[in-house]
Protein backbone atom coordinates (compact mmCIF):
# COMPACT_ATOMS: atom_id res chain seq x y z
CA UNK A 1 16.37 -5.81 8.34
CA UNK A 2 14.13 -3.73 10.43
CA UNK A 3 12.02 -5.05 13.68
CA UNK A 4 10.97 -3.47 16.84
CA UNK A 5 11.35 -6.46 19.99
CA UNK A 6 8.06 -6.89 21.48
CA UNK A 7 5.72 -5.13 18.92
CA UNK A 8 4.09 -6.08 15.57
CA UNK A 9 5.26 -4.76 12.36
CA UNK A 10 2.28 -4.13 9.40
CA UNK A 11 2.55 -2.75 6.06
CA UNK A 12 5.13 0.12 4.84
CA UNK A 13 5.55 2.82 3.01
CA UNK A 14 8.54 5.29 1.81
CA UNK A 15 10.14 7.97 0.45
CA UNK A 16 13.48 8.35 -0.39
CA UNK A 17 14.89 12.43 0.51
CA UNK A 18 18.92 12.25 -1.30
CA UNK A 19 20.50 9.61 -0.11
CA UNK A 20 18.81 8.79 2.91
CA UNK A 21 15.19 6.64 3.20
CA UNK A 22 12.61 7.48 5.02
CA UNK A 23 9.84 4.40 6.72
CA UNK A 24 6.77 4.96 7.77
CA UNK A 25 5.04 1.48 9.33
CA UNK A 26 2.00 0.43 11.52
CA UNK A 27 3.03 -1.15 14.42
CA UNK A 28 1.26 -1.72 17.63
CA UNK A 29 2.12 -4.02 21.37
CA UNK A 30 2.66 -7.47 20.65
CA UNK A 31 -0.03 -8.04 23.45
CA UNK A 32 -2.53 -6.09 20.77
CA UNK A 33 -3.98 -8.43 17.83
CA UNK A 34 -3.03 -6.99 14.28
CA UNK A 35 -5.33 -4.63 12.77
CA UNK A 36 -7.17 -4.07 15.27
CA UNK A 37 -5.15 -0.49 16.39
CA UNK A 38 -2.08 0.55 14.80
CA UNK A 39 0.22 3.44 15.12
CA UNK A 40 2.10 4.50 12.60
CA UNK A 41 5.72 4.60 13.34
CA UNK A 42 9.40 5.88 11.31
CA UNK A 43 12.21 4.86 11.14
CA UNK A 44 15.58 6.11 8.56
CA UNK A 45 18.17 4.51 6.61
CA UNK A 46 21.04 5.16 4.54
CA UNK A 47 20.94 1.75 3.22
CA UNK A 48 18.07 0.11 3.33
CA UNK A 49 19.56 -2.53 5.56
CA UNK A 50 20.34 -0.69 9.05
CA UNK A 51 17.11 1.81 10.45
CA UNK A 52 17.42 4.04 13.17
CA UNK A 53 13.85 3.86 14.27
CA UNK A 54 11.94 6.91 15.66
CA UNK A 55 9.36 5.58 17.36
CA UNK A 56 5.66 6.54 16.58
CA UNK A 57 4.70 9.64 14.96
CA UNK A 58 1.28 9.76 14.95
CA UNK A 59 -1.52 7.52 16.72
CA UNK A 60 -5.05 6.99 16.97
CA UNK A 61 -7.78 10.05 17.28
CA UNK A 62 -10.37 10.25 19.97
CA UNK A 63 -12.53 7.10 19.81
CA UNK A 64 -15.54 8.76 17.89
CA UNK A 65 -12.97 10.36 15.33
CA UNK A 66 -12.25 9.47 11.39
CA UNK A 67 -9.22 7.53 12.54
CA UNK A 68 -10.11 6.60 16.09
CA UNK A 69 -10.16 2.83 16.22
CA UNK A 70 -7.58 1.62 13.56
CA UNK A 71 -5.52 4.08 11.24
CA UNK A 72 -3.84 2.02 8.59
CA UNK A 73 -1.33 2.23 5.63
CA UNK A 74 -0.68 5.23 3.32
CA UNK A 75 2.36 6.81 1.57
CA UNK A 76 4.00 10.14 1.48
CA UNK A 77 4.70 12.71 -1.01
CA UNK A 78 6.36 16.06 -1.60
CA UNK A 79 3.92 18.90 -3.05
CA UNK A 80 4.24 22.86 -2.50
CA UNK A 81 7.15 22.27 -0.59
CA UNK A 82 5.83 20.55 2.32
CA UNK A 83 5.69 16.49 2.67
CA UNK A 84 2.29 14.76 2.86
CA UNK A 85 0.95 11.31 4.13
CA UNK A 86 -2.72 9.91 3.17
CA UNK A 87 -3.53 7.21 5.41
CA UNK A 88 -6.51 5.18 5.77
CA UNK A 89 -8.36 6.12 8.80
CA UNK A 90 -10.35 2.78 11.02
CA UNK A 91 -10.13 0.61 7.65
CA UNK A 92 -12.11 -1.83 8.88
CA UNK A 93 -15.20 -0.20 8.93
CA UNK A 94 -18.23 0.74 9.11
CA UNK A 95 -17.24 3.17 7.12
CA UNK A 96 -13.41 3.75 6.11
CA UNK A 97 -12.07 7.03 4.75
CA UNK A 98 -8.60 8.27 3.97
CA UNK A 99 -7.27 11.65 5.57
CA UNK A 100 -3.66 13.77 5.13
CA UNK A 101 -1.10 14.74 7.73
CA UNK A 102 1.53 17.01 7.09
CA UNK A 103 5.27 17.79 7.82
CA UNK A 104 8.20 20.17 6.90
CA UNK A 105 11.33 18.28 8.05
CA UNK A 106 9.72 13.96 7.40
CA UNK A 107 9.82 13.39 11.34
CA UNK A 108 7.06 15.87 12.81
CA UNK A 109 3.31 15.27 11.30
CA UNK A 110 0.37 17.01 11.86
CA UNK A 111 -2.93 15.71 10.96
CA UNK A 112 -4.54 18.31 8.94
CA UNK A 113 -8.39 19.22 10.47
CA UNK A 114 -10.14 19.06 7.30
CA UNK A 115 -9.93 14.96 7.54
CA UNK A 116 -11.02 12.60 6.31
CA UNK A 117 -10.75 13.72 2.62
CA UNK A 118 -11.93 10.61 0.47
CA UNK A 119 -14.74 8.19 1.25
CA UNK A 120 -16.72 5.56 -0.68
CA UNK A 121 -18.53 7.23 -3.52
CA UNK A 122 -21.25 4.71 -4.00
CA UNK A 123 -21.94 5.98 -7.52
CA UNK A 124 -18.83 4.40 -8.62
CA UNK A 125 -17.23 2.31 -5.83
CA UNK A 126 -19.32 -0.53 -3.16
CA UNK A 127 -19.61 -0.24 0.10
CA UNK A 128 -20.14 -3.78 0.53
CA UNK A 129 -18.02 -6.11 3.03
CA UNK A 130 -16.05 -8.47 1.34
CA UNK A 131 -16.26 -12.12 1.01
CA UNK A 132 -13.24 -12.86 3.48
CA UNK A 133 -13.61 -10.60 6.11
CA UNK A 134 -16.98 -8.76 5.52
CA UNK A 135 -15.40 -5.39 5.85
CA UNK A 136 -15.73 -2.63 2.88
CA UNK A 137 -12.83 -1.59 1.01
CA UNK A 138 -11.19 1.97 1.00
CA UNK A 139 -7.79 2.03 2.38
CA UNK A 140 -3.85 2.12 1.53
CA UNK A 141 -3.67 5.28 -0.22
CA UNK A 142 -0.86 5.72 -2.68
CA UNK A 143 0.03 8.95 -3.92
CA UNK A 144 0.88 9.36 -7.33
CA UNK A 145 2.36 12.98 -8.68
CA UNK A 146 1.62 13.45 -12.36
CA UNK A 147 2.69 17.00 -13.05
CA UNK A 148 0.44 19.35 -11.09
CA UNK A 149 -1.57 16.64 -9.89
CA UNK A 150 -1.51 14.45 -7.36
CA UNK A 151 -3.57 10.76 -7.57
CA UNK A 152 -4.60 8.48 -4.31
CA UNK A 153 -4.67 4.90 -5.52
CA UNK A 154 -6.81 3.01 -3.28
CA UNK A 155 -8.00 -0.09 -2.38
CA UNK A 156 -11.78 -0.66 -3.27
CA UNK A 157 -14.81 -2.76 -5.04
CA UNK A 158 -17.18 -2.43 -8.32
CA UNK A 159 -19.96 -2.56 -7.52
CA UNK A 160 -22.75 -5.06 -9.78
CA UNK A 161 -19.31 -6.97 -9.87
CA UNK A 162 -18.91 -10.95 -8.65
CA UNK A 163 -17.82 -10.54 -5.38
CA UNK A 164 -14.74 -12.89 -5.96
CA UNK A 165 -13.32 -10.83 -7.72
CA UNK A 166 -14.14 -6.96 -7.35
CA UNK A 167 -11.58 -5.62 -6.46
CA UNK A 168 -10.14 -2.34 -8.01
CA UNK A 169 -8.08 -0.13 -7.59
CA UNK A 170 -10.23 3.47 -6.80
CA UNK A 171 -8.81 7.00 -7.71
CA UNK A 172 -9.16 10.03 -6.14
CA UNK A 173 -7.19 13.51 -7.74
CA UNK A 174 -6.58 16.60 -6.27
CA UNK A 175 -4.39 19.93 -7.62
CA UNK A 176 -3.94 21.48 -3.97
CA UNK A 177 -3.87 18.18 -1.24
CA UNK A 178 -6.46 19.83 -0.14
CA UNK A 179 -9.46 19.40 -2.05
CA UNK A 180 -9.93 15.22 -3.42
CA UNK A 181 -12.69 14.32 -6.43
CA UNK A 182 -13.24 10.94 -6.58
CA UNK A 183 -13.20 9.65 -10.12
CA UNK A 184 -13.64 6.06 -11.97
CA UNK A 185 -10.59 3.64 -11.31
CA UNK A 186 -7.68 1.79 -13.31
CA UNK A 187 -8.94 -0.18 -15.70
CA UNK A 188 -7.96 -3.74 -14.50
CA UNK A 189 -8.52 -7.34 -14.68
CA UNK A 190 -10.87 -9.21 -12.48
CA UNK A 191 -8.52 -11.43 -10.22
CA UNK A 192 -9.58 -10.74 -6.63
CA UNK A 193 -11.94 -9.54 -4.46
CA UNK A 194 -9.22 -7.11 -2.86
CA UNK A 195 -6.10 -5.15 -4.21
CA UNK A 196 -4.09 -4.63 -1.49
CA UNK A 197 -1.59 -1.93 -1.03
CA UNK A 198 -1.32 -0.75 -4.73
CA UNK A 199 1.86 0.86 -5.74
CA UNK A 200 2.43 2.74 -9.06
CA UNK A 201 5.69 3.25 -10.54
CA UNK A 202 6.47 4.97 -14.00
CA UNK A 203 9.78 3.51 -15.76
CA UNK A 204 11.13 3.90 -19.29
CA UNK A 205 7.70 4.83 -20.42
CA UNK A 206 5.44 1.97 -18.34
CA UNK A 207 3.33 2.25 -16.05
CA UNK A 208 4.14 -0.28 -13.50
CA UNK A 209 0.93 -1.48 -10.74
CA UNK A 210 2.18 -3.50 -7.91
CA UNK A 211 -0.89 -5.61 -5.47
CA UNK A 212 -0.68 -7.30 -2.86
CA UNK A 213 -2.51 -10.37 -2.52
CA UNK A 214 -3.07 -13.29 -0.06
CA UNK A 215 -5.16 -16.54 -0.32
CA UNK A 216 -8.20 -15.23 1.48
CA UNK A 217 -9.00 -12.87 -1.35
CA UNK A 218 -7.23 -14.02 -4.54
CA UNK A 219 -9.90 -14.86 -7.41
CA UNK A 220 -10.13 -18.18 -9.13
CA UNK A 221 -8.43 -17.47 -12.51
CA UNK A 222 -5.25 -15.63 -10.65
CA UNK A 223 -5.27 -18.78 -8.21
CA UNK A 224 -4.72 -21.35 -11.22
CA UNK A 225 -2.09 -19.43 -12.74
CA UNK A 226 -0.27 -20.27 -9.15
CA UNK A 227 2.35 -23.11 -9.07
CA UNK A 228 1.42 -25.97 -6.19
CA UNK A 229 3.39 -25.68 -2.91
CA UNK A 230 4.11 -21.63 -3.11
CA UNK A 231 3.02 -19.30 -1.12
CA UNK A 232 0.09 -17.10 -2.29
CA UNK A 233 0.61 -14.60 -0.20
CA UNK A 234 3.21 -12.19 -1.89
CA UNK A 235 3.43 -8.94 -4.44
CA UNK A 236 2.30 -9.25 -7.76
CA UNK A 237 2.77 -6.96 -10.69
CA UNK A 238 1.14 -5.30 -13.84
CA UNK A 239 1.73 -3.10 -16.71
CA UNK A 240 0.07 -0.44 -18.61
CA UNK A 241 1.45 2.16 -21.38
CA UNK A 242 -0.85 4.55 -20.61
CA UNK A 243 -1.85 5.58 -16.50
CA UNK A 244 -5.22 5.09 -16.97
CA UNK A 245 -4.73 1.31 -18.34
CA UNK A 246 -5.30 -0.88 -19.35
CA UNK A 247 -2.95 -3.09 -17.07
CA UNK A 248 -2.41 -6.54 -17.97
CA UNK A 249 -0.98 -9.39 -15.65
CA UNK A 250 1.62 -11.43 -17.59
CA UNK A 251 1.75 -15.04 -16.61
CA UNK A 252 1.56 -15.50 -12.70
CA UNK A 253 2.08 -12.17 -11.97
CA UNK A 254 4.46 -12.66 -9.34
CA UNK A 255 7.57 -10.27 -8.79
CA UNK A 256 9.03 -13.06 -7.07
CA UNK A 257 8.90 -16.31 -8.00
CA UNK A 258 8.79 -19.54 -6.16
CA UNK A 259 11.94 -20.54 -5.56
CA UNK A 260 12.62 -17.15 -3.88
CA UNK A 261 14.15 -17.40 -0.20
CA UNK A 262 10.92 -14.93 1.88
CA UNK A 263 7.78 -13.97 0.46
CA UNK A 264 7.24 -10.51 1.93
CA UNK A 265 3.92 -8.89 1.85
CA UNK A 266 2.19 -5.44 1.31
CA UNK A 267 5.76 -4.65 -0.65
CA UNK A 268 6.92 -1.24 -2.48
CA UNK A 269 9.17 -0.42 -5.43
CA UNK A 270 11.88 2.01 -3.20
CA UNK A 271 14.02 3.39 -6.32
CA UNK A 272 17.08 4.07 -3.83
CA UNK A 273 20.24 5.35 -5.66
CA UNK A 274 19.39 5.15 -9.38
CA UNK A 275 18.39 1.56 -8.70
CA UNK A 276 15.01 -0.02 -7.38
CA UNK A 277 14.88 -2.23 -4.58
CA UNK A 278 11.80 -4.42 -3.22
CA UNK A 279 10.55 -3.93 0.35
CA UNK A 280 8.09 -4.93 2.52
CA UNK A 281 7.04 -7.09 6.22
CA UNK A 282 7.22 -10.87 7.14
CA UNK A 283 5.12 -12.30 9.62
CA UNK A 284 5.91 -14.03 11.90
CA UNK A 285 4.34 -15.27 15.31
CA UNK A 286 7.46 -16.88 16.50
CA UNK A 287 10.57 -14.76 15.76
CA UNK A 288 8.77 -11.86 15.34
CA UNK A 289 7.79 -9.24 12.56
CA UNK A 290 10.19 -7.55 10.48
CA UNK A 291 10.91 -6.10 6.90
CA UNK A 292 12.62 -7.83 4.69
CA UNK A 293 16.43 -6.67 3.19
CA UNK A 294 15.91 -4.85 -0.10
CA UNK A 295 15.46 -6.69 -3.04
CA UNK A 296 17.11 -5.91 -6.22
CA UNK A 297 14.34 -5.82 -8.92
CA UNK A 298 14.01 -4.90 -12.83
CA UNK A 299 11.55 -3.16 -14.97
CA UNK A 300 11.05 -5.90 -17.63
CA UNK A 301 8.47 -5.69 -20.41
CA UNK A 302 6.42 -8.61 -18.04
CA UNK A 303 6.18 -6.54 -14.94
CA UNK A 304 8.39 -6.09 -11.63
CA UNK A 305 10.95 -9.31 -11.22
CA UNK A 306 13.68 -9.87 -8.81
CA UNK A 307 16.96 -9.47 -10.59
CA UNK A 308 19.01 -12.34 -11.33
């Protein structure tokens, strides 16, 4: 597993180049509360057990900029033969925006001047703070390549929508990585007030949508699905035929179940030599923050579940 002695770990992202993985993560002094200033940091693998960790790669702007106070999670694709991040730039507020940064080789990045490229577009999405933190929603990008075009998935609200529960997941398209319309979102049920970190994954024909979810912002009908004594706190996944949706939880909706050893958050689907593994970070105030081994899972007709 992966942790860095005297630093926090946050979310993750990757992409997978051959045989070898690539991890970007936030990470900031252990002195520094969480979320209040990452850097994003890399780190490789050729097994998804052992990283050779590169240190930071790209930090805070100047205090007044797009991504001055707090950049946060993204992901990383390859398009017109270069490799590009979205990230969520000072996701906290007032008012969060995702922005690109660019490499040729996965360890250099440059972040590219026209940022930020997506904000809230309050004709579709609310700017509103949510009910457990009071911050608006528009961060973790995911990007999604469907032939010559390229999706962000990101965390956001409905507006006119109960405020326990809407959350959505927004998206934003783009044929160049350059120029981003905003358009109307998956079509989803109501079961939080935030969809954290969504992943998308297409296998055998699904379309596979993994959240992340904690107590503070899971919705009442997801919450009773829950077995007593488990954590909350943990992935959950849907399934759609179609990209658009519509995506339907099955059961609890958890990828892993109760009885499961850790319950890692903000996780990822890392398909990782023709087989797809489960990562993502533990918490933990004590011991320290790391990410988790990888988990074997399986595509079943019920969503992402841990392999037997």
């Amino acid at each position: 597993m992966f942790c860095r002695p005297g630093f926090h770990i946050g979310d993750t992202w990757y992409f997978i180049q051959g045989e070898r993985a690539h991890m970007y993560y936030l990470t900031c002094p252990a002195s520094i509360p969480r979320h209040t200033r990452w850097s994003i940091g890399h780190a490789w693998s050729d097994d998804l057990v052992h990283w050779q960790d590169e240190g930071v790669i790209l930090k805070p702007g100047m205090p007044d900029a797009w991504d001055g106070i707090c950049p946060a999670t993204g992901s990383v694709t390859e398009f017109g033969g270069r490799y590009w991040m979205a990230y969520s730039g000072n996701f906290s507020g007032p008012r969060p925006t995702t922005g690109m940064a660019c490499s040729d080789d996965l360890f250099s990045w440059q972040k590219r001047e026209a940022n930020p490229v997506t904000g809230i577009d309050g004709r579709i999405y609310s700017g509103e703070g949510n009910l457990a933190w009071r911050q608006p929603r528009w961060r973790d990008p995911f990007l999604f390549r469907d032939g010559d075009t390229v999706y962000q998935l990101i965390t956001a609200a409905l507006p006119c929508a109960p405020p326990e529960t809407a959350g959505t997941v927004a998206l934003a398209c783009s044929q160049d990585m350059e120029a981003w319309e905003i358009i109307p979102p998956l079509e989803l049920p109501a079961i939080a007030q935030d969809l954290e970190c969504p992943k998308l994954h297409r296998v055998d024909g699904r379309y596979y949508l993994t959240l992340s979810i904690s107590e503070a912002i899971m919705g009442p009908d997801l919450s009773v699905r829950q077995g007593r004594g488990q954590p909350l706190a943990t992935a959950y996944s849907l399934v759609s035929e179609t990209f658009q949706g519509p995506y339907v939880l099955h059961g609890n909706g958890r990828i892993l179940e109760n009885a499961f050893q850790v319950s890692p958050y903000a996780c990822e689907p890392v398909l990782f030599r023709g087989r797809y593994y489960l990562l993502g970070t533990l918490w933990d105030d004590g011991e320290g923050d790391r990410v988790c081994d990888p988990i074997p899972l399986e595509a079943t007709p019920r969503g992402w579940k841990a392999a037997q």
